[in-house]
C-alpha atoms as a PDB file:
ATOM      1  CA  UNK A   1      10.831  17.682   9.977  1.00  0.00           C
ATOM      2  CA  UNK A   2       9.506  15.728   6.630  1.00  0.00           C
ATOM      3  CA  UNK A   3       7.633  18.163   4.579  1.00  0.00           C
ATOM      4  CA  UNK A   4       5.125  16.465   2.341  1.00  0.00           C
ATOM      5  CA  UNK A   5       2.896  18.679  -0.431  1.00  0.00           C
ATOM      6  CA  UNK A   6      -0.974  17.799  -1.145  1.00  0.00           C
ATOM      7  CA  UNK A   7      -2.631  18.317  -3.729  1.00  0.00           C
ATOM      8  CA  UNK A   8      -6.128  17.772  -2.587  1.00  0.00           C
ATOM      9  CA  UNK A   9      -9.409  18.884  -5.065  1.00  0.00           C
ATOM     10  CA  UNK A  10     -11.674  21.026  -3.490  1.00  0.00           C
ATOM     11  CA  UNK A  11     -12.139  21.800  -0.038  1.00  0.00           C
ATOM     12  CA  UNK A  12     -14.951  18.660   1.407  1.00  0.00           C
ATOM     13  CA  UNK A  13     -12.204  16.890   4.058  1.00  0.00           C
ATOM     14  CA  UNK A  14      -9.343  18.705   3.643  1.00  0.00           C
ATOM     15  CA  UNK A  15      -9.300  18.968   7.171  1.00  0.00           C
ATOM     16  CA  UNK A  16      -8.468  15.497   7.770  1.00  0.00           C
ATOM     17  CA  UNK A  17      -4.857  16.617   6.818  1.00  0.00           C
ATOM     18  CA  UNK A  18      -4.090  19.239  10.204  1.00  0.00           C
ATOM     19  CA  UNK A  19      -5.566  16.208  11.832  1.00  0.00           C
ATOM     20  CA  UNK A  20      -3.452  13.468  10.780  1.00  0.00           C
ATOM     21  CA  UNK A  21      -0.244  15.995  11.560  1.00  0.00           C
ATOM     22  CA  UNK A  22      -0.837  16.254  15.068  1.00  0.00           C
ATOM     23  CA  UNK A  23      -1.116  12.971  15.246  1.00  0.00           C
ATOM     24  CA  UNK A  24       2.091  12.039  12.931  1.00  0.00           C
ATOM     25  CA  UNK A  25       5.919  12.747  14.734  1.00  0.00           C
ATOM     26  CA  UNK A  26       7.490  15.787  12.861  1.00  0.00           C
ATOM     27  CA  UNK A  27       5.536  15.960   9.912  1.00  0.00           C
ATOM     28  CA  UNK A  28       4.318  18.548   7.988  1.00  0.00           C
ATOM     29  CA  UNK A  29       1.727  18.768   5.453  1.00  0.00           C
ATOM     30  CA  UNK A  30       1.504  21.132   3.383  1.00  0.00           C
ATOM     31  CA  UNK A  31      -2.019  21.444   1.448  1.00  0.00           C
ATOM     32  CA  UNK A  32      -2.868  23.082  -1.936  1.00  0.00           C
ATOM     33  CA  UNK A  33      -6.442  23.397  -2.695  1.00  0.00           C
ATOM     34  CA  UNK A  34      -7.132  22.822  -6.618  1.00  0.00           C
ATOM     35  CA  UNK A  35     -10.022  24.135  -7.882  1.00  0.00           C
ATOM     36  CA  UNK A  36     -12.612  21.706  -8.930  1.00  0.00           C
ATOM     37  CA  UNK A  37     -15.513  23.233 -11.117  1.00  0.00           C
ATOM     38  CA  UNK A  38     -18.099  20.346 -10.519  1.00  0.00           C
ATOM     39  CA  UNK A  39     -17.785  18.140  -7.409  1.00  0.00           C
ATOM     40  CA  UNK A  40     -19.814  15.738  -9.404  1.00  0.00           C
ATOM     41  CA  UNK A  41     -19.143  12.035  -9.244  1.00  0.00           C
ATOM     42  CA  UNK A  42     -19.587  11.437 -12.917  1.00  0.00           C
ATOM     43  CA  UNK A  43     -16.325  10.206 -15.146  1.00  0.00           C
ATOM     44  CA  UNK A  44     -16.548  12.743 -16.902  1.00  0.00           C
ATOM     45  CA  UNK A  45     -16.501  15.375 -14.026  1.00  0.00           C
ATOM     46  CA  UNK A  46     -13.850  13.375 -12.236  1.00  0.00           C
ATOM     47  CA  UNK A  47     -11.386  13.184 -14.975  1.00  0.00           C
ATOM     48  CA  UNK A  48     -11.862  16.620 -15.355  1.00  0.00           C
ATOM     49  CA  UNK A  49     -10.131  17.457 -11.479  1.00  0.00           C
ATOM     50  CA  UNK A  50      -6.907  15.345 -12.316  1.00  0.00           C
ATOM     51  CA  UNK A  51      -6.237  17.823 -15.740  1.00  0.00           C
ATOM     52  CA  UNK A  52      -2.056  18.344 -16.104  1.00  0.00           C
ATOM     53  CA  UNK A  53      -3.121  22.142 -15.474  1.00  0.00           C
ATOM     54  CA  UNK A  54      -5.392  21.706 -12.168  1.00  0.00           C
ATOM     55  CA  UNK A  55      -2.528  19.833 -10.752  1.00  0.00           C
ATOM     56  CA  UNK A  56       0.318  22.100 -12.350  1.00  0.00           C
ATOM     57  CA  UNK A  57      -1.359  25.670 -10.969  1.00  0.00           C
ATOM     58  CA  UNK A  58      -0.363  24.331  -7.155  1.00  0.00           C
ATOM     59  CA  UNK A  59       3.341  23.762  -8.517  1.00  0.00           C
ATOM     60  CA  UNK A  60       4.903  27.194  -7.266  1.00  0.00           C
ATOM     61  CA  UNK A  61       3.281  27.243  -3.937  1.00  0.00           C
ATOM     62  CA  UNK A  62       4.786  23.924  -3.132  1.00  0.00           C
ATOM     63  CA  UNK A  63       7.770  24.720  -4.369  1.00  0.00           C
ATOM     64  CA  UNK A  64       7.620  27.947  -1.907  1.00  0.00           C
ATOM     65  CA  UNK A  65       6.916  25.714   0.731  1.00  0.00           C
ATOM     66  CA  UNK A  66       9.727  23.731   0.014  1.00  0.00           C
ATOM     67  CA  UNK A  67       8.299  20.433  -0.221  1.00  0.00           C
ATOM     68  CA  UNK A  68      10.195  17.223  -0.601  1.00  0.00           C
ATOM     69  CA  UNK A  69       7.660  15.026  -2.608  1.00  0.00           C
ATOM     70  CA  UNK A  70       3.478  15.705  -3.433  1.00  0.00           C
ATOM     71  CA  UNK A  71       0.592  13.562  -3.648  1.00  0.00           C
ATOM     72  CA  UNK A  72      -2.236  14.333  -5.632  1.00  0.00           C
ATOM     73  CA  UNK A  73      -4.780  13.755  -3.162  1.00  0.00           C
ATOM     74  CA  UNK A  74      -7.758  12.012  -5.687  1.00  0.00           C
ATOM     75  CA  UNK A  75      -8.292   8.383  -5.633  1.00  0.00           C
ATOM     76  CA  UNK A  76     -10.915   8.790  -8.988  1.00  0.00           C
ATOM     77  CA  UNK A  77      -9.140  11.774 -10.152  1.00  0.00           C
ATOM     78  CA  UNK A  78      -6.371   9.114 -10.847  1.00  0.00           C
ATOM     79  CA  UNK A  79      -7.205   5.634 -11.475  1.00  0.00           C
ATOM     80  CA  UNK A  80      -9.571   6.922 -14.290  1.00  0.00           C
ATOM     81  CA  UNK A  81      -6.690   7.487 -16.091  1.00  0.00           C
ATOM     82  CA  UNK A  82      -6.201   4.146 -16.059  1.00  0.00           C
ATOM     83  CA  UNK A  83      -2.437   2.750 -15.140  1.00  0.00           C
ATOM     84  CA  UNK A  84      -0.515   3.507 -17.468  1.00  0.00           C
ATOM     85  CA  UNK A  85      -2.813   7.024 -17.502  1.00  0.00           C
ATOM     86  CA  UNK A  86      -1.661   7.366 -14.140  1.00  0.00           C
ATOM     87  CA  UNK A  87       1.607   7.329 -14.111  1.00  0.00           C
ATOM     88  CA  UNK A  88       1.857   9.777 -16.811  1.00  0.00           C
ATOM     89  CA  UNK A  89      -0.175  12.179 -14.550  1.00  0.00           C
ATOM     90  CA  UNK A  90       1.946  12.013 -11.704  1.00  0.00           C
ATOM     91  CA  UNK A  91       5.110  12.161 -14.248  1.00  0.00           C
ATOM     92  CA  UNK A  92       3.749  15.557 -15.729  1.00  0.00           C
ATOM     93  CA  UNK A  93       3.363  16.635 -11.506  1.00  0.00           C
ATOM     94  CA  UNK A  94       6.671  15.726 -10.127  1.00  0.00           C
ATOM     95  CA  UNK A  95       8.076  17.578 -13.658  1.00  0.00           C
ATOM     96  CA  UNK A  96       6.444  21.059 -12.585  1.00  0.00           C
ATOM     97  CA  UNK A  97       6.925  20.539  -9.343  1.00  0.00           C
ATOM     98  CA  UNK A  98      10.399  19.329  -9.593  1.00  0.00           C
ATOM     99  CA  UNK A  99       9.914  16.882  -6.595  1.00  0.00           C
ATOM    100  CA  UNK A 100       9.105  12.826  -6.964  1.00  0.00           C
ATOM    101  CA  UNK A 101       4.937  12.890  -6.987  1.00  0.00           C
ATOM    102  CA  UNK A 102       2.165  10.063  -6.782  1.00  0.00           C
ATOM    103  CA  UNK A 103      -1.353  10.284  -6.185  1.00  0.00           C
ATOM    104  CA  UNK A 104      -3.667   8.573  -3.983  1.00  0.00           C
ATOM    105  CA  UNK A 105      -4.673   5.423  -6.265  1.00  0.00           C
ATOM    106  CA  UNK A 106      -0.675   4.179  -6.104  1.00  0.00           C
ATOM    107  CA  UNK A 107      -0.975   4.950  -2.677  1.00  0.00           C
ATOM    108  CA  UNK A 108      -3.501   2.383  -1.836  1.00  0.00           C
ATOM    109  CA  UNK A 109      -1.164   0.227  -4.165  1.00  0.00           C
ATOM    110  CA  UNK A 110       1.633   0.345  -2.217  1.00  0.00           C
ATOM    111  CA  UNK A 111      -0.169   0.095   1.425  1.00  0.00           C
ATOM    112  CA  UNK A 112      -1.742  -2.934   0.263  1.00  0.00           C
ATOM    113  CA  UNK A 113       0.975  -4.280  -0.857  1.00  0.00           C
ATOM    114  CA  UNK A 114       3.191  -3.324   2.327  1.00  0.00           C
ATOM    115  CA  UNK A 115       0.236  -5.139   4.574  1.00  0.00           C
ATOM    116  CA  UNK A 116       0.962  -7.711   2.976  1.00  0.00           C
ATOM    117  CA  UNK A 117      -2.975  -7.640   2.202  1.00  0.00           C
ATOM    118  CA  UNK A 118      -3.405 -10.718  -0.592  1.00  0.00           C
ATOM    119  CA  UNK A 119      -6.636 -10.112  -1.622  1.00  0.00           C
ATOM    120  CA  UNK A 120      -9.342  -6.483  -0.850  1.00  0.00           C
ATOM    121  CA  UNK A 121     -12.716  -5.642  -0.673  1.00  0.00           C
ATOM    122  CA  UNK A 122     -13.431  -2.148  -2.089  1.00  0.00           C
ATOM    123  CA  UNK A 123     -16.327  -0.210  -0.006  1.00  0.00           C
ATOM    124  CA  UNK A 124     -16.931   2.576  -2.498  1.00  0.00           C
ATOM    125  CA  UNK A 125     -18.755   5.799  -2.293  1.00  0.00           C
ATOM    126  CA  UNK A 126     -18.890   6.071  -6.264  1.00  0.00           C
ATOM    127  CA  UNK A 127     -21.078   4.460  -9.070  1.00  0.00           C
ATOM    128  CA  UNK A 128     -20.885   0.925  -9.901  1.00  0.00           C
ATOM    129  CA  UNK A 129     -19.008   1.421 -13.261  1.00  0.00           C
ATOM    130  CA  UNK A 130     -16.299   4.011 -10.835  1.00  0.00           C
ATOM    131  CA  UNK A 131     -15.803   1.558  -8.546  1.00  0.00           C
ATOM    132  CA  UNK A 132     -15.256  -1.304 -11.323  1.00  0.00           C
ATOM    133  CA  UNK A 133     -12.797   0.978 -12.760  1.00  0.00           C
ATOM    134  CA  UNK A 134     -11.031   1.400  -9.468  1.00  0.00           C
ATOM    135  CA  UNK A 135     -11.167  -2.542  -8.897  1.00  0.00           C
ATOM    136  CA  UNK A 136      -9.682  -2.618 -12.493  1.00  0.00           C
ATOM    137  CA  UNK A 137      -6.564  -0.552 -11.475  1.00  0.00           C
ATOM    138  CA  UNK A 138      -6.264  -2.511  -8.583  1.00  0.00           C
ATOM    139  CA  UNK A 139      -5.975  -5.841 -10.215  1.00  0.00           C
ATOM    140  CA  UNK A 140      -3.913  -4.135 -12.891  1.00  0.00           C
ATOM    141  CA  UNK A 141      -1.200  -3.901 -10.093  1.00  0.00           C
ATOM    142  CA  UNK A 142      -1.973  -7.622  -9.298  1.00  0.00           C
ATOM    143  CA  UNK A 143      -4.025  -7.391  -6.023  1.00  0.00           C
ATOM    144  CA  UNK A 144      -7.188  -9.801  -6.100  1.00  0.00           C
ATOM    145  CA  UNK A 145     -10.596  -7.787  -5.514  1.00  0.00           C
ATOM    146  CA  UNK A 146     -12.949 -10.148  -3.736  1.00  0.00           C
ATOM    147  CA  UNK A 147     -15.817  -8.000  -3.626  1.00  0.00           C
ATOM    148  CA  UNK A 148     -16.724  -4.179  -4.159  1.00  0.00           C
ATOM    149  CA  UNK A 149     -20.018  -1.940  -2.781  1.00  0.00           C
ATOM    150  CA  UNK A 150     -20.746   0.792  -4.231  1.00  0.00           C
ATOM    151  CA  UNK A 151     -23.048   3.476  -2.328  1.00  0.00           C
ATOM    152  CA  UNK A 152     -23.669   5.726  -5.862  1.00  0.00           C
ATOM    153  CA  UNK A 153     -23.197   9.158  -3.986  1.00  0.00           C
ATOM    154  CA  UNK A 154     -23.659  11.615  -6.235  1.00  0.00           C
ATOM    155  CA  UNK A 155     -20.700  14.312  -5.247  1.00  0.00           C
ATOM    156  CA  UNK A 156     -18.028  14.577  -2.506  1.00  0.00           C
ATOM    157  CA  UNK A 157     -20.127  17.323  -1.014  1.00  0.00           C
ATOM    158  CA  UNK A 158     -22.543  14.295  -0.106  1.00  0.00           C
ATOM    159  CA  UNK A 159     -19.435  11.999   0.382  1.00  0.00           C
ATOM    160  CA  UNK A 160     -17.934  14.995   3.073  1.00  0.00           C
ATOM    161  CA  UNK A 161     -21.524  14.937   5.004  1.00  0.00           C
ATOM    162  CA  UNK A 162     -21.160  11.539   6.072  1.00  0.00           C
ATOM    163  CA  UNK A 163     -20.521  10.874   9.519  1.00  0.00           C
ATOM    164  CA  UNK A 164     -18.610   7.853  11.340  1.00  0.00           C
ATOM    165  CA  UNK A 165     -22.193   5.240  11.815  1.00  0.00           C
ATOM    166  CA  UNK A 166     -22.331   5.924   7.880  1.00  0.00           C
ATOM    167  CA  UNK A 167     -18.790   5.543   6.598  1.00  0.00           C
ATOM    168  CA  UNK A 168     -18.687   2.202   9.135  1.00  0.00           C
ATOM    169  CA  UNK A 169     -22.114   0.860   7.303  1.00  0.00           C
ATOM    170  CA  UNK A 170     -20.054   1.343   4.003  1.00  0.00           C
ATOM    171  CA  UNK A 171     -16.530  -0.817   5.374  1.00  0.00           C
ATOM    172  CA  UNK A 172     -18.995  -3.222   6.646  1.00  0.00           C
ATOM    173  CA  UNK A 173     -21.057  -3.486   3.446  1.00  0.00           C
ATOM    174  CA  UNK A 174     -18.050  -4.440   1.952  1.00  0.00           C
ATOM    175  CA  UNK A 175     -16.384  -6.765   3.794  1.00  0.00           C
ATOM    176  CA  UNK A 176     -16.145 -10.570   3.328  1.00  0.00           C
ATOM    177  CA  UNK A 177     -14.269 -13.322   4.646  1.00  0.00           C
ATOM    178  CA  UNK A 178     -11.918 -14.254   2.601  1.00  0.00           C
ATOM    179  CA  UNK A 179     -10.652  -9.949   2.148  1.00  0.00           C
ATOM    180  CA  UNK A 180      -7.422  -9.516   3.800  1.00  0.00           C
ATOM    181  CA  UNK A 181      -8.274  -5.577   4.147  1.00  0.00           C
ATOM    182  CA  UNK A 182     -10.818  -2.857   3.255  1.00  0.00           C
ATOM    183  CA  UNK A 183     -10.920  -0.065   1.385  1.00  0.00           C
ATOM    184  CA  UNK A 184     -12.462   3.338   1.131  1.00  0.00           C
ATOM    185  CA  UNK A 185     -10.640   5.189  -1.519  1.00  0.00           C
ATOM    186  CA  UNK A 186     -12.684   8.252  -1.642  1.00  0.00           C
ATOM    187  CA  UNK A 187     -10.400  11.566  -0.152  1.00  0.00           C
ATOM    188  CA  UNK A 188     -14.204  13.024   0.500  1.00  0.00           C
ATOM    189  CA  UNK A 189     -15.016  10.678   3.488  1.00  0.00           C
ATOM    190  CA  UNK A 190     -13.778  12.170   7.221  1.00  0.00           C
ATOM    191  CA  UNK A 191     -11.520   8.913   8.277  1.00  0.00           C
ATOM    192  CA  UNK A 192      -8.295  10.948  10.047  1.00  0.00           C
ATOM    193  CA  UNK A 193      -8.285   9.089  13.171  1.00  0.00           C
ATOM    194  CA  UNK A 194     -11.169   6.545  12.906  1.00  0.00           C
ATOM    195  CA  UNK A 195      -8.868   3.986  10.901  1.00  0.00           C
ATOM    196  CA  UNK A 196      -8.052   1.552  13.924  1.00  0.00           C
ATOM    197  CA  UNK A 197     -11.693   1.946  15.193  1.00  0.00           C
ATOM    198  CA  UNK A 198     -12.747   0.961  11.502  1.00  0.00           C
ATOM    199  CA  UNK A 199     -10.157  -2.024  12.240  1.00  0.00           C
ATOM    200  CA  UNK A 200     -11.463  -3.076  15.279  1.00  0.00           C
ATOM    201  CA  UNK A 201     -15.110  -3.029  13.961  1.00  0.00           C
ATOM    202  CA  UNK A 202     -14.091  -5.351  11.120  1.00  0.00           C
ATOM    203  CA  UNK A 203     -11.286  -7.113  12.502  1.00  0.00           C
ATOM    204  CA  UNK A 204      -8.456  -6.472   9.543  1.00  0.00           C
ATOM    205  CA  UNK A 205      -6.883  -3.325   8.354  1.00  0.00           C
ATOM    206  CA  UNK A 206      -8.746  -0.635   6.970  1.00  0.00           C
ATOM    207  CA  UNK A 207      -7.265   1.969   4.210  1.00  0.00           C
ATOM    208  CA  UNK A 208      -8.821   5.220   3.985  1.00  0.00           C
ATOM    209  CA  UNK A 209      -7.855   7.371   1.136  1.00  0.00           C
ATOM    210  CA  UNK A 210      -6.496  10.363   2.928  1.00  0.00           C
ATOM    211  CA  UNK A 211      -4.764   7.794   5.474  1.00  0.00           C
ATOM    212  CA  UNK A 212      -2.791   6.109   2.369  1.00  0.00           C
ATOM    213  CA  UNK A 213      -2.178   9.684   0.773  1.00  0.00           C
ATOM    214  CA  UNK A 214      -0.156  11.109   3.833  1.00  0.00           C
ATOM    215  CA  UNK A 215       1.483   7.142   4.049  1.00  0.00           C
ATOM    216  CA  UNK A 216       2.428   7.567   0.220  1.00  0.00           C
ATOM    217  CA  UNK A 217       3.676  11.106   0.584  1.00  0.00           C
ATOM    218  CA  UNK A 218       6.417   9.665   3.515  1.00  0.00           C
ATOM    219  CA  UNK A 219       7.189   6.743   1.460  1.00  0.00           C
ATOM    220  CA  UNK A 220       8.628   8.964  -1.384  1.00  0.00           C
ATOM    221  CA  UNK A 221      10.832  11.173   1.215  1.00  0.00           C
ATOM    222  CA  UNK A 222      11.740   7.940   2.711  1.00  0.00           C
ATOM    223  CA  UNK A 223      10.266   8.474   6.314  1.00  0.00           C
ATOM    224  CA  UNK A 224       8.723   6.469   8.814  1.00  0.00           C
ATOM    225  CA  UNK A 225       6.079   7.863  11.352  1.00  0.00           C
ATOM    226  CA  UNK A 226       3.737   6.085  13.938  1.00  0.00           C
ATOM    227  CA  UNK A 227       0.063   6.516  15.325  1.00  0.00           C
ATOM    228  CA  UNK A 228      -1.689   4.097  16.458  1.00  0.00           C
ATOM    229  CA  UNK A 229      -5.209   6.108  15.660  1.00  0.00           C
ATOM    230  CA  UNK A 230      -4.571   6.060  12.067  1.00  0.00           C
ATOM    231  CA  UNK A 231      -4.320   2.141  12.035  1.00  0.00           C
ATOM    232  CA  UNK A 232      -2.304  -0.733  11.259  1.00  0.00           C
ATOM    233  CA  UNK A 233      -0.538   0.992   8.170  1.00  0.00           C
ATOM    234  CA  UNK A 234       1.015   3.447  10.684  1.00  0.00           C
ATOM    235  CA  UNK A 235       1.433   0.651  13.190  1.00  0.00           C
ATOM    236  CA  UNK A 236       5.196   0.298  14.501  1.00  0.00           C
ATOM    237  CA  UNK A 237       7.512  -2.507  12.734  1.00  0.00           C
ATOM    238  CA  UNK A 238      10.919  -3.940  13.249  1.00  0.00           C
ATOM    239  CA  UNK A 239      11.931  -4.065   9.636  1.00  0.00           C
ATOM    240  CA  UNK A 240       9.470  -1.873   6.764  1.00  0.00           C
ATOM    241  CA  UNK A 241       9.265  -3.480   3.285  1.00  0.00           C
ATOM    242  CA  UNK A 242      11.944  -1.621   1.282  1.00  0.00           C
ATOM    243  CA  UNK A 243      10.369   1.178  -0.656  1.00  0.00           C
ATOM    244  CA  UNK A 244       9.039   0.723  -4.630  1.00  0.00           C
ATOM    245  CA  UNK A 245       9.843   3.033  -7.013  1.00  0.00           C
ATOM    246  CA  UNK A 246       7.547   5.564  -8.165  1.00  0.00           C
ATOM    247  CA  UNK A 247       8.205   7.797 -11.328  1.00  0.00           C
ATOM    248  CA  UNK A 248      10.193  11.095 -10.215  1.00  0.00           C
ATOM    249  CA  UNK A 249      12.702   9.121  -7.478  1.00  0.00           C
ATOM    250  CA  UNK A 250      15.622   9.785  -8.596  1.00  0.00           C
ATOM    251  CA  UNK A 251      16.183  10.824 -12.240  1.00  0.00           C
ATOM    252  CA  UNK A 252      13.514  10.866 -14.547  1.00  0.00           C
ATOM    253  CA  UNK A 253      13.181   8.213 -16.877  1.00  0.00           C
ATOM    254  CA  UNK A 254      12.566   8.750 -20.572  1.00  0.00           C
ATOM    255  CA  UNK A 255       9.314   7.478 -21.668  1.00  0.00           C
ATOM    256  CA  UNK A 256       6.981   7.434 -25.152  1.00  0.00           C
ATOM    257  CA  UNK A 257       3.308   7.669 -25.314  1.00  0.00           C
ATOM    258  CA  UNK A 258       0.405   9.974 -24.893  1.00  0.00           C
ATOM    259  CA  UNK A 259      -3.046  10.198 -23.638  1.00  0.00           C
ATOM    260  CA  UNK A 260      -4.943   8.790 -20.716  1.00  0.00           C
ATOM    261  CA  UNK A 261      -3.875   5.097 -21.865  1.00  0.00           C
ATOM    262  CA  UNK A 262      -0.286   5.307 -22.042  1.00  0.00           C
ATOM    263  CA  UNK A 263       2.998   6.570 -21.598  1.00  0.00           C
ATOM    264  CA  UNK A 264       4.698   7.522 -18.137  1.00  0.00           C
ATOM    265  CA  UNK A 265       6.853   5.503 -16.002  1.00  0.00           C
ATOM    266  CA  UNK A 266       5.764   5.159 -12.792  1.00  0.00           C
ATOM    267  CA  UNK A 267       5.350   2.791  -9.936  1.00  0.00           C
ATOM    268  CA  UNK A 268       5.324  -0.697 -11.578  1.00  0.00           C
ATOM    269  CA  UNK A 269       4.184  -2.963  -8.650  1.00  0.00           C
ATOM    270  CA  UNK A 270       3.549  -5.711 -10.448  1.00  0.00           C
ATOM    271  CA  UNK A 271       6.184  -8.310  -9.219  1.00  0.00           C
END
């Protein structure tokens, strides 16, 4: 039994997580609410849900729980940061956690990345300016945006409301041509177990933000599970892509800088 720890803001579709482990072979999630004082979608409000303390107060309950990695379960409550922002967040986790940690925006990363997906379109609940910031972070780990669309919901209670016509409407807003895959990085949006009907609708894989949370988590403990509900990224294969490194695998690294621009070592994708 792999034992993966979420950190997941708020409460909105935390259920998609009991949902995906019935589906998944011996897997357990184990999921940490944080508290999140405004469910806004502002920056200001979203930065505010991936502070080092909100993440660090769910530290001894996973370590009770006896968790082998942790995922911080925001996709804005990361990239924000920016990368190198990022990393330094998910540094500061796996150190009071004492586990390796990532979040949800390296997720996507890395699932992209093991698709083999070349280029993305990015179907976005969030603002225009969030979702350029997310496409920013993207090409910052060198995968090509060809298109974003932004709905401008105004707070994951909205984003939680949706239902599967609407979150459909926003994959197929997105999607052109020449995108290898789709994305829908808000952890608001009920997706556990819609992913390969999202794929069939649109043809190409589809990567849903709790979907490449859980997919992150088993990369770091170095598992492999299957459903074919939760889409192509949990699709059988002969050989998986060998795993990247992400900042707390293994021994920590020493690393210099502060601040949401700089400083951590984490997973540098960039090849």
């Amino acid at each position: 039994m792999t034992t993966v720890g979420i950190l997941y803001p708020g409460g909105f579709a935390r259920d998609d997580y009991p949902r995906m482990e019935i589906l998944l072979d011996a897997v357990r999630l184990v999921v940490h609410r944080t508290e999140v004082a405004d469910d806004a979608y502002g920056v200001e409000a979203l930065l505010r849900t991936g502070e080092p303390g909100r993440l660090a107060a769910g530290a001894a309950d996973l370590q009770r729980a006896g968790v082998e990695c942790v995922v911080w379960a925001s996709a804005a409550g990361s990239f924000l940061y920016g990368w190198e922002g990022a990393h330094e967040q998910t540094g500061a986790l796996a150190r009071a956690v004492g586990v390796s940690a990532s979040s949800t925006s390296f997720g996507f990363v890395h699932a992209v990345r093991e698709l083999g997906a070349g280029r993305v379109a990015v179907a976005s609940t969030y603002s225009e300016q969030v979702t350029g910031l997310f496409a920013g972070f993207l090409r910052a780990a060198g995968v090509e945006v060809a298109a974003t669309s932004a709905a401008g919901l105004g707070s994951a209670a909205e984003a939680a409301a949706w239902d599967l016509d609407r979150v459909k409407e926003l994959a197929a807003a997105a999607d052109r041509p020449e995108a290898d895959a789709v994305l829908l990085p808000d952890t608001a949006l009920h997706t556990a177990g819609h992913e390969a009907e999202l794929e069939e609708l649109l043809g190409k894989p589809v990567l849903t933000g709790n979907q490449v949370t859980v997919r992150e988590g088993l990369r770091l403990a170095g598992r492999r599970s299957w459903s074919p509900r939760l889409g192509r990224l949990f699709a059988r294969r002969e050989a998986p892509p060998a795993p990247v490194a992400v900042w707390g695998e293994g021994r920590a690294r020493a690393h210099s800088g502060r601040g949401r621009g700089g400083g951590a070592h984490g997973s540098d994708v960039r090849e």
